[in-house]
PDB file of N, CA and C in Angstrom:
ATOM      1  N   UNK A   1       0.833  -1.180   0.000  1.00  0.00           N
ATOM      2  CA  UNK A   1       0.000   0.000   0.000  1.00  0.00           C
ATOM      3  C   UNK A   1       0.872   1.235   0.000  1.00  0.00           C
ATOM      4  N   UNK A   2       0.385   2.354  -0.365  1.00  0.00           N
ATOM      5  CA  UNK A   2       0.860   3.392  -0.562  1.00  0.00           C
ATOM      6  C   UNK A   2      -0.258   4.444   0.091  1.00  0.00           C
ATOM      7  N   UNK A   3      -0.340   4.313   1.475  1.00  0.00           N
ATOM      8  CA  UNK A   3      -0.715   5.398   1.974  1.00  0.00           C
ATOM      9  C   UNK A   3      -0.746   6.844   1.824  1.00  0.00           C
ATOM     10  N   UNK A   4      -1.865   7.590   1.895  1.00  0.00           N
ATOM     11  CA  UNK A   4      -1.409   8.924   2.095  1.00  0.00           C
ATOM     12  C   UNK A   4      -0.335   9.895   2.889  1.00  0.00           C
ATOM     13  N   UNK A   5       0.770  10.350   2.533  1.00  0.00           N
ATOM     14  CA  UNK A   5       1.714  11.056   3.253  1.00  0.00           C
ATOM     15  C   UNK A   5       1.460  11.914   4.648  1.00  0.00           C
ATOM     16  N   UNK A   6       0.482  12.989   4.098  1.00  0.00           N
ATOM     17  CA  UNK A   6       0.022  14.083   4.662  1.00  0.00           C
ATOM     18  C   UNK A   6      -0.570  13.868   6.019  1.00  0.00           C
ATOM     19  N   UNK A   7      -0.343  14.235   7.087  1.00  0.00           N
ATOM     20  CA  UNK A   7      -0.492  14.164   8.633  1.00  0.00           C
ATOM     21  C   UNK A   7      -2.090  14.162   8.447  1.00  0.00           C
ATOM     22  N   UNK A   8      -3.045  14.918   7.497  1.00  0.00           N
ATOM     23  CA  UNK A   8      -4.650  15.033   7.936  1.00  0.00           C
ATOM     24  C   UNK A   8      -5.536  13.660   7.363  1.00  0.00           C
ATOM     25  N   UNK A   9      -4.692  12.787   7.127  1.00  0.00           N
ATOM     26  CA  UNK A   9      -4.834  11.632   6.403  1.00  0.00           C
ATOM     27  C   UNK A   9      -4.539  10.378   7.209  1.00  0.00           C
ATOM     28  N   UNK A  10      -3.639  10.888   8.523  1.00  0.00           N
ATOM     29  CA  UNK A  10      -2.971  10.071   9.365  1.00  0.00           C
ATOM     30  C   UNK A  10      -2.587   8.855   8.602  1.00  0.00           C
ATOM     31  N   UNK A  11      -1.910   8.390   7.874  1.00  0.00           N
ATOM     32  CA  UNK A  11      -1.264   7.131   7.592  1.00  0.00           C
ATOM     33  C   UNK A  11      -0.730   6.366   8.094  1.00  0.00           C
ATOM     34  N   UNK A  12      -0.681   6.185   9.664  1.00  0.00           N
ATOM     35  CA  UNK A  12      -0.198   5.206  10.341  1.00  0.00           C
ATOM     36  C   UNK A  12      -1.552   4.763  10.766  1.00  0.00           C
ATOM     37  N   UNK A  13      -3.073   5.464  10.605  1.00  0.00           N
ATOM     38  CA  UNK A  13      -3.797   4.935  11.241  1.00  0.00           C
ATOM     39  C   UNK A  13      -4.606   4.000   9.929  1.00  0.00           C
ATOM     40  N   UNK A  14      -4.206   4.452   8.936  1.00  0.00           N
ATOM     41  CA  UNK A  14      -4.488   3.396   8.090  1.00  0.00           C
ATOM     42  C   UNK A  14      -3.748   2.194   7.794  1.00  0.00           C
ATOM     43  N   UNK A  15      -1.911   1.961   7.928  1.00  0.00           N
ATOM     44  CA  UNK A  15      -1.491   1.490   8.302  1.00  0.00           C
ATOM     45  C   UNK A  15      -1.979   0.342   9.692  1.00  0.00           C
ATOM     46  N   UNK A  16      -2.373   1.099  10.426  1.00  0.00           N
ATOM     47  CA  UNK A  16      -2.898   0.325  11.849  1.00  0.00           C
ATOM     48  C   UNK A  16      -4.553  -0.429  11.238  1.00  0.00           C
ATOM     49  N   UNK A  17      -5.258   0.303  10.950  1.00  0.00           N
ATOM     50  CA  UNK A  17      -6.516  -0.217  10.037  1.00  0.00           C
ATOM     51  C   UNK A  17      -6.349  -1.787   9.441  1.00  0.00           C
ATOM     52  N   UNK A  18      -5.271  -1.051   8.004  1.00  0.00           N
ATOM     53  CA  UNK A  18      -5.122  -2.880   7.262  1.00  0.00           C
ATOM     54  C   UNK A  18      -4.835  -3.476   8.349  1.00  0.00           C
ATOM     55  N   UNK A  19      -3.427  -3.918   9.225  1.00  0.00           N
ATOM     56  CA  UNK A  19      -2.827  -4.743   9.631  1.00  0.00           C
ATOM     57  C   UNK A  19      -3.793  -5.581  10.721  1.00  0.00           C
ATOM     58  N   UNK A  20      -4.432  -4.727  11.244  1.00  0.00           N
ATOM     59  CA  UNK A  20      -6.206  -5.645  11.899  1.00  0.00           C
ATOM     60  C   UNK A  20      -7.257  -6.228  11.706  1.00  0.00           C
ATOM     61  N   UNK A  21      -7.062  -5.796   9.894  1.00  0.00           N
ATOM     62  CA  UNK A  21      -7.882  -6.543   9.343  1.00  0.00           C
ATOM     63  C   UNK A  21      -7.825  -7.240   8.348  1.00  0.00           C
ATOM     64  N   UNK A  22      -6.406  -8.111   8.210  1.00  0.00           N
ATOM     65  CA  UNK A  22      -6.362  -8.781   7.749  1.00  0.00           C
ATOM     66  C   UNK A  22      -5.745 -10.180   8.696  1.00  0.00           C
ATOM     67  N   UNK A  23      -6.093 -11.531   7.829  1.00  0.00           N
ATOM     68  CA  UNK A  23      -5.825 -12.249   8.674  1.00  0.00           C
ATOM     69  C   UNK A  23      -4.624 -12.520   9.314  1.00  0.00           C
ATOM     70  N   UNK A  24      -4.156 -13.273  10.666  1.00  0.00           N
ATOM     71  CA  UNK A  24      -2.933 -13.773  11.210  1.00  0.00           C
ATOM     72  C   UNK A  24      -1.609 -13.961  10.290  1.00  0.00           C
ATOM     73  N   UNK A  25      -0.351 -13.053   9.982  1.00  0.00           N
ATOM     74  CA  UNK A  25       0.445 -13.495   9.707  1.00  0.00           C
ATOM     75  C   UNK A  25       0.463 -13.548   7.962  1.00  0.00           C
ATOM     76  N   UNK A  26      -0.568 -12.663   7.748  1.00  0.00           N
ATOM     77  CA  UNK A  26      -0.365 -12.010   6.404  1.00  0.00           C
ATOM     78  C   UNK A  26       0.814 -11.054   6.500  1.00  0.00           C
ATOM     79  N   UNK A  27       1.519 -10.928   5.430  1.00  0.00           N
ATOM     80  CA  UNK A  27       2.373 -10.076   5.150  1.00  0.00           C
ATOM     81  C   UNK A  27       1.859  -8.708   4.415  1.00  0.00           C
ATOM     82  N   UNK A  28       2.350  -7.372   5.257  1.00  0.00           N
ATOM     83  CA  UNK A  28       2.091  -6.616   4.111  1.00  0.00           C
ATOM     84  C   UNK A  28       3.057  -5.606   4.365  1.00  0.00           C
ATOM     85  N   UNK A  29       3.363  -4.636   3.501  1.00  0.00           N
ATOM     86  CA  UNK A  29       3.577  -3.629   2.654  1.00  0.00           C
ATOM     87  C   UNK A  29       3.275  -2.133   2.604  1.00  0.00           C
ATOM     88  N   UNK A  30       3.800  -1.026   2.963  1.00  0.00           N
ATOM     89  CA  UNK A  30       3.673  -0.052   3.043  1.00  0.00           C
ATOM     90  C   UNK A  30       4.792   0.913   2.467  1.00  0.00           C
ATOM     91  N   UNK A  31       4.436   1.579   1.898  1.00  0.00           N
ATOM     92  CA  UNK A  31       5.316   3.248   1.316  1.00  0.00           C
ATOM     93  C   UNK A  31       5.167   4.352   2.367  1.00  0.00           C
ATOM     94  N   UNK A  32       6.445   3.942   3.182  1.00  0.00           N
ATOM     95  CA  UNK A  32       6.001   5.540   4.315  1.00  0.00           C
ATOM     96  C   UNK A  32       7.358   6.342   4.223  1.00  0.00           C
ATOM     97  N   UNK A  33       7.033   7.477   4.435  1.00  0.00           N
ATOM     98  CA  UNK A  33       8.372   8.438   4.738  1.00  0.00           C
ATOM     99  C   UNK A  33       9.198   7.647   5.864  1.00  0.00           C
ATOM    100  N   UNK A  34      10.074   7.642   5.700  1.00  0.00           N
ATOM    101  CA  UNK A  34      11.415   7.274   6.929  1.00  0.00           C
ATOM    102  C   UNK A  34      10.871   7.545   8.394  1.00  0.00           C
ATOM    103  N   UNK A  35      10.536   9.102   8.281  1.00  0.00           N
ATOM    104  CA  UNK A  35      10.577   9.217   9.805  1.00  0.00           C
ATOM    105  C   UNK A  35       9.105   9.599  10.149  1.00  0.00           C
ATOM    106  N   UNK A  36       8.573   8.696   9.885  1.00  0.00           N
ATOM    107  CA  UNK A  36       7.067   8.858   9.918  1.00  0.00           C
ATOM    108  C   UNK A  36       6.329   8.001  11.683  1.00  0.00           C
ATOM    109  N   UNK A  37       7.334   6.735  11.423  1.00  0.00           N
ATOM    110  CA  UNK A  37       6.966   5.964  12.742  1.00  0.00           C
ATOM    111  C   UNK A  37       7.967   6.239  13.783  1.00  0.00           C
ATOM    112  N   UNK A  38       9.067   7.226  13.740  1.00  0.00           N
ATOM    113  CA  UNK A  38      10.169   8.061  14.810  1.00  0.00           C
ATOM    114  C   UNK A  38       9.103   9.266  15.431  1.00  0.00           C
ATOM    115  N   UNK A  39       8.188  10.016  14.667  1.00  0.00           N
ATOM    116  CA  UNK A  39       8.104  10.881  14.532  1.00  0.00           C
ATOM    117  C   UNK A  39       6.199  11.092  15.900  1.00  0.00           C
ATOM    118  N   UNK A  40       5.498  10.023  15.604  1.00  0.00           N
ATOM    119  CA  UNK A  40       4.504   9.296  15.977  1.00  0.00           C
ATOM    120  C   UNK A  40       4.788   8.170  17.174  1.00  0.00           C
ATOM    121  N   UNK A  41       5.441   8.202  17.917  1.00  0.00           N
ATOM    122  CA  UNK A  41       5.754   7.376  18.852  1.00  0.00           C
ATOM    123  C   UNK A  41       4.338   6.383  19.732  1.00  0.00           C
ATOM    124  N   UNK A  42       3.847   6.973  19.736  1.00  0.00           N
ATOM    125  CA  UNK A  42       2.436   6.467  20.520  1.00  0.00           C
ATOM    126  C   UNK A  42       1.761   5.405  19.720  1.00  0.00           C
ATOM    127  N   UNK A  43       1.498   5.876  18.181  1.00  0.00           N
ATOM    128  CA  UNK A  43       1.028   5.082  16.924  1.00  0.00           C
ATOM    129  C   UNK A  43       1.808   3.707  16.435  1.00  0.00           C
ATOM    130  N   UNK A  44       3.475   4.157  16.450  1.00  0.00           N
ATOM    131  CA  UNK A  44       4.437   3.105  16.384  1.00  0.00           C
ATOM    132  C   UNK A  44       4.397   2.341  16.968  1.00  0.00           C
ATOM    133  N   UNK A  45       4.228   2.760  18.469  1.00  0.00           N
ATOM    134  CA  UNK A  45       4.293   1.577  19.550  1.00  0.00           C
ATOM    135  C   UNK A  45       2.823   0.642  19.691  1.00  0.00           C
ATOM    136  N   UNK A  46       1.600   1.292  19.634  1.00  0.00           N
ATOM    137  CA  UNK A  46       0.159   0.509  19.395  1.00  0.00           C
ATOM    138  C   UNK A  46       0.416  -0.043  18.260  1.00  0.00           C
ATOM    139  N   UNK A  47       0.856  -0.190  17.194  1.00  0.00           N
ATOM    140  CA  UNK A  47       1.487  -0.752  16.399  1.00  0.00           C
ATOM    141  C   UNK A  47       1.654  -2.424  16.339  1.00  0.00           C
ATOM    142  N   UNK A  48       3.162  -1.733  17.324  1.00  0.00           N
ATOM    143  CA  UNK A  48       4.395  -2.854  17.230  1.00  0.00           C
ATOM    144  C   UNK A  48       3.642  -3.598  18.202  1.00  0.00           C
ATOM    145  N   UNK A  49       2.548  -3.014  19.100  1.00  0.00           N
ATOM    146  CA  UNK A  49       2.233  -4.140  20.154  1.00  0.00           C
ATOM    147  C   UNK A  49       1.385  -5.029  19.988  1.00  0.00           C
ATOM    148  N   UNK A  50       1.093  -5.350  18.400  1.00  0.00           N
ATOM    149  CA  UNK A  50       0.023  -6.112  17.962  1.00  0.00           C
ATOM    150  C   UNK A  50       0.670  -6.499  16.428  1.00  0.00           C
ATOM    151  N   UNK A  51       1.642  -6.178  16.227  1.00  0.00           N
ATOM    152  CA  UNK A  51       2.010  -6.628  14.606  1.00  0.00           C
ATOM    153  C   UNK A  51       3.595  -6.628  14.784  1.00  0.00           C
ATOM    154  N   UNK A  52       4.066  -7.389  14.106  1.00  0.00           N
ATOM    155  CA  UNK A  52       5.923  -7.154  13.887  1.00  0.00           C
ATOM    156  C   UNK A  52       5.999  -6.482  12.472  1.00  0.00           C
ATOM    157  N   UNK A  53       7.343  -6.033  12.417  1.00  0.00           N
ATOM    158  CA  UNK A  53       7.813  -4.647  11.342  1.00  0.00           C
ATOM    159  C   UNK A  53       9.383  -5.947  11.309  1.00  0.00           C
ATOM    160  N   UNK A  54       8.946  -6.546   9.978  1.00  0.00           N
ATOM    161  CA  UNK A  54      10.094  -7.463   9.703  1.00  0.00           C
ATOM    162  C   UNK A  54      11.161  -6.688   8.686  1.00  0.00           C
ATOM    163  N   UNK A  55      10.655  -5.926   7.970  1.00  0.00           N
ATOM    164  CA  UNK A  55      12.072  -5.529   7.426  1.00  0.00           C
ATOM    165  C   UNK A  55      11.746  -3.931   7.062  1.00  0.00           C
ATOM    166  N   UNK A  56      12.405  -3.410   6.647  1.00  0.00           N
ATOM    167  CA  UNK A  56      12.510  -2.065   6.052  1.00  0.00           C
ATOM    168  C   UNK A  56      13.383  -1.841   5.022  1.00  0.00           C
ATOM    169  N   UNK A  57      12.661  -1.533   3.790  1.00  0.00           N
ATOM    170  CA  UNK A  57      13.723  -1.549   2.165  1.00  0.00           C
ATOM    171  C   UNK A  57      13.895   0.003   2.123  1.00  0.00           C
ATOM    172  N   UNK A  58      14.997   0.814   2.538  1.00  0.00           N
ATOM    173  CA  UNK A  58      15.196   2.273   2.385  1.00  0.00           C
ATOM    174  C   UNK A  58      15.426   2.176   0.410  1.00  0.00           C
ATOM    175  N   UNK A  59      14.055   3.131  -0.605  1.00  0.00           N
ATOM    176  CA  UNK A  59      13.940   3.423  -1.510  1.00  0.00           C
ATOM    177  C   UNK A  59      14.989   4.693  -1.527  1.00  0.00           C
ATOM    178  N   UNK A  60      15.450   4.936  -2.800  1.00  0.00           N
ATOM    179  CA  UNK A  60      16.003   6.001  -3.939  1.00  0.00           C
ATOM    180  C   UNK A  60      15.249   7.310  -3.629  1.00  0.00           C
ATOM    181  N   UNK A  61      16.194   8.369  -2.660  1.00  0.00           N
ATOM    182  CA  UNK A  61      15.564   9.304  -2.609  1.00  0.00           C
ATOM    183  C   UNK A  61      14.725  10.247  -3.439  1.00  0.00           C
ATOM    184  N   UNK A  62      14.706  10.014  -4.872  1.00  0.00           N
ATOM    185  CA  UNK A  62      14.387  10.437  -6.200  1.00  0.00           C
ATOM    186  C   UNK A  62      13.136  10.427  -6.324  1.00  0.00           C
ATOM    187  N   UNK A  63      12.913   8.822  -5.392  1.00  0.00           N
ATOM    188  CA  UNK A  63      10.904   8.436  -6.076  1.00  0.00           C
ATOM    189  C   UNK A  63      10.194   9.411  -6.353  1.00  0.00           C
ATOM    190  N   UNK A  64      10.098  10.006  -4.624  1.00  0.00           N
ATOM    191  CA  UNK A  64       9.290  11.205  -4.546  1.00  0.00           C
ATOM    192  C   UNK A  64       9.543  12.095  -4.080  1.00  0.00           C
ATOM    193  N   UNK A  65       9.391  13.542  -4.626  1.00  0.00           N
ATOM    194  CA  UNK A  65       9.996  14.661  -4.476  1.00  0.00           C
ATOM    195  C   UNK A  65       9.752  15.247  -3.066  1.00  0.00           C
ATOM    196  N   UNK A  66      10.850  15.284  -2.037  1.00  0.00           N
ATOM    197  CA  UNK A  66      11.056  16.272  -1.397  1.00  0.00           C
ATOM    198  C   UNK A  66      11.095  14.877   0.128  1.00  0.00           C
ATOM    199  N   UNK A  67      10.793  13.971  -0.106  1.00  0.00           N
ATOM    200  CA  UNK A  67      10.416  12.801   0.937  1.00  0.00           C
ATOM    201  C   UNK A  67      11.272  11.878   0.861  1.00  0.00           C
ATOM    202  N   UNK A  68      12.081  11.136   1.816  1.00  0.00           N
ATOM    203  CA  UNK A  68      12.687  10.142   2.018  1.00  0.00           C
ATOM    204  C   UNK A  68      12.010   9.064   2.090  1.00  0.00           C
ATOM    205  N   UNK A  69      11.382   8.113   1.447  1.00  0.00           N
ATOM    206  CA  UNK A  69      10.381   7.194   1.700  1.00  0.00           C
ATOM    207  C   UNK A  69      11.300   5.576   1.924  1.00  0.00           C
ATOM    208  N   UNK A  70      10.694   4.416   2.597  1.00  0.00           N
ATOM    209  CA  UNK A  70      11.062   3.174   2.355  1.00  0.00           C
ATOM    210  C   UNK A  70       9.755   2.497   2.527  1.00  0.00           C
ATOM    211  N   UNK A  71       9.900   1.283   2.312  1.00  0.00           N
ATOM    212  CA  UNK A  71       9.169  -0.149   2.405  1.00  0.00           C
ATOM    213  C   UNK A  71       9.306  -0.950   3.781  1.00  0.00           C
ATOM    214  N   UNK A  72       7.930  -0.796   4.072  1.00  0.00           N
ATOM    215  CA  UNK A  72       8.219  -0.914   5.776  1.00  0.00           C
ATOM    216  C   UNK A  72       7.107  -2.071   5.861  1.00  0.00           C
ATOM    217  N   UNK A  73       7.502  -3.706   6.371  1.00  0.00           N
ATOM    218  CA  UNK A  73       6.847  -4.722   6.041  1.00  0.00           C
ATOM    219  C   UNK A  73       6.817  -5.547   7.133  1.00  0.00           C
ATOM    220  N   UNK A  74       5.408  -5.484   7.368  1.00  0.00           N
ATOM    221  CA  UNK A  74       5.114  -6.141   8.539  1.00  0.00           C
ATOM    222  C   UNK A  74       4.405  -7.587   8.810  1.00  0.00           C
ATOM    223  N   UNK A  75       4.390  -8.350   9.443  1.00  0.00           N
ATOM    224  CA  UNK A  75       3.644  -9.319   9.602  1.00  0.00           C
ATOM    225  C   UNK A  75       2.326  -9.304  10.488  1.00  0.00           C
ATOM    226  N   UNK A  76       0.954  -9.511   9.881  1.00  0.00           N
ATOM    227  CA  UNK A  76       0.281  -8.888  10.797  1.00  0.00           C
ATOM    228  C   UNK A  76      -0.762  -9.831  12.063  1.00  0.00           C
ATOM    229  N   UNK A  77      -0.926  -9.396  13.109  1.00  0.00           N
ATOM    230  CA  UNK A  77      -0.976  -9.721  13.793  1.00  0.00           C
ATOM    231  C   UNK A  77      -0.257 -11.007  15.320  1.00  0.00           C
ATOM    232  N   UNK A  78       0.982 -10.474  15.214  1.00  0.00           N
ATOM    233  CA  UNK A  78       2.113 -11.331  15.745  1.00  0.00           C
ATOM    234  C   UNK A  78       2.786 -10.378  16.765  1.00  0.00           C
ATOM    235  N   UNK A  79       2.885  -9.797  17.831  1.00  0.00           N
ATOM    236  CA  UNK A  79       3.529  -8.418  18.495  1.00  0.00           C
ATOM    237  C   UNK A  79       4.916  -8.672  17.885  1.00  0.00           C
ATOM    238  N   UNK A  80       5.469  -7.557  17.787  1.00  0.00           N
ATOM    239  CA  UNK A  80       6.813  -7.369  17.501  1.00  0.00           C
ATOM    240  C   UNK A  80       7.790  -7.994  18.685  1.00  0.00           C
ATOM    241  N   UNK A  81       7.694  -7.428  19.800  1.00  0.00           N
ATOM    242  CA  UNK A  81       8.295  -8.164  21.100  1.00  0.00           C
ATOM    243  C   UNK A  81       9.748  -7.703  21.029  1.00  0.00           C
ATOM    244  N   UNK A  82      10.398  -7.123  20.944  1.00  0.00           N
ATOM    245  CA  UNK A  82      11.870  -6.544  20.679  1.00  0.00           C
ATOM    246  C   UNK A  82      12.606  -7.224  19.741  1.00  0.00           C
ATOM    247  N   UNK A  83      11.777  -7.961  19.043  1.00  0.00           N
ATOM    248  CA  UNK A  83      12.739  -8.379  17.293  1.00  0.00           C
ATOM    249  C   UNK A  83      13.657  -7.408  16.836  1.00  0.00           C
ATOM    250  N   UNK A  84      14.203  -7.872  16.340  1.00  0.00           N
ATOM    251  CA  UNK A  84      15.305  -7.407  14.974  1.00  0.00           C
ATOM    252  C   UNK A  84      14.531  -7.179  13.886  1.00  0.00           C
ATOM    253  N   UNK A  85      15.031  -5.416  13.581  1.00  0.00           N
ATOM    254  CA  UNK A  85      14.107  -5.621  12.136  1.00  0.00           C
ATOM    255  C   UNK A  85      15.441  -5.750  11.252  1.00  0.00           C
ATOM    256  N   UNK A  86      14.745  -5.956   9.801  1.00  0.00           N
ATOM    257  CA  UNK A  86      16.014  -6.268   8.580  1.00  0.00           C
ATOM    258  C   UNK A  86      15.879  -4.984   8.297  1.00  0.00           C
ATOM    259  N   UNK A  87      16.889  -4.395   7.833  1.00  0.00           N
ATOM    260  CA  UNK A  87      17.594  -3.288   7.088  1.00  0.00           C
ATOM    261  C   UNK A  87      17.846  -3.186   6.281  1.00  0.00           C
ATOM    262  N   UNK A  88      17.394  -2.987   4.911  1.00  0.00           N
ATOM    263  CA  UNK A  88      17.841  -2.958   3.960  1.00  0.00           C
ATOM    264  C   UNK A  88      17.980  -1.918   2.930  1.00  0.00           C
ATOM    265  N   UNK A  89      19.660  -1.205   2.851  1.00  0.00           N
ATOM    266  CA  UNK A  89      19.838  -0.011   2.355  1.00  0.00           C
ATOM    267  C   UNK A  89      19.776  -0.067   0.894  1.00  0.00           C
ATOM    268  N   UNK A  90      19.548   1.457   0.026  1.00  0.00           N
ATOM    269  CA  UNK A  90      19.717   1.045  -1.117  1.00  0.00           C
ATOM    270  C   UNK A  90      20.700   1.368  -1.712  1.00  0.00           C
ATOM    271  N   UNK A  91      21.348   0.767  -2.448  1.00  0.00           N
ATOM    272  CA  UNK A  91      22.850   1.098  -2.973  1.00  0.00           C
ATOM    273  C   UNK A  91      22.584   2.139  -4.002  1.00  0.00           C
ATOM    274  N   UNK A  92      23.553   3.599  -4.459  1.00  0.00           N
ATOM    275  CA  UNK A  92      23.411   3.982  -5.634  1.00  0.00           C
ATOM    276  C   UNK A  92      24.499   2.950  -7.125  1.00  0.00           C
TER     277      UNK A  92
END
């Protein structure tokens, strides 16, 4: 998914939305700015306390203009629990 950016759109709460409603241990997929779940601490953490955040693909600052975005992929409904997330930078 490719959520809406813009704070009046809240995109972590749509983020939080899918990941509840879909079933146990579906995988999914999100386009968020970098510091979107740093930035939202309260949202991140209701979050992580009901879903794990298995990897993060940092995208080509280029995609979209003016935004640092990555691929932030979670498994849903599993708590995170102080996992390791994967990291994954992008090379130029």
């Amino acid at each position: 998914m490719n959520p809406p950016f813009e704070t009046k759109y809240k995109c972590l709460d749509i983020v939080f939305n899918v990941l509840n409603s879909v079933p146990k241990d579906t995988i999914c997929a999100f386009i968020l700015p970098n510091n979107r779940l740093d930035k939202i601490i309260g949202k991140a953490r209701k979050i992580l306390d009901s879903h794990t955040l298995e990897k993060i693909i940092k995208l080509p600052e280029m995609i979209f203009s003016g935004v640092v975005t990555s691929v932030f992929i979670f498994r849903a409904k599993v708590s995170h629990l102080n996992k390791p997330v994967f990291l994954m930078l992008h090379r130029k």
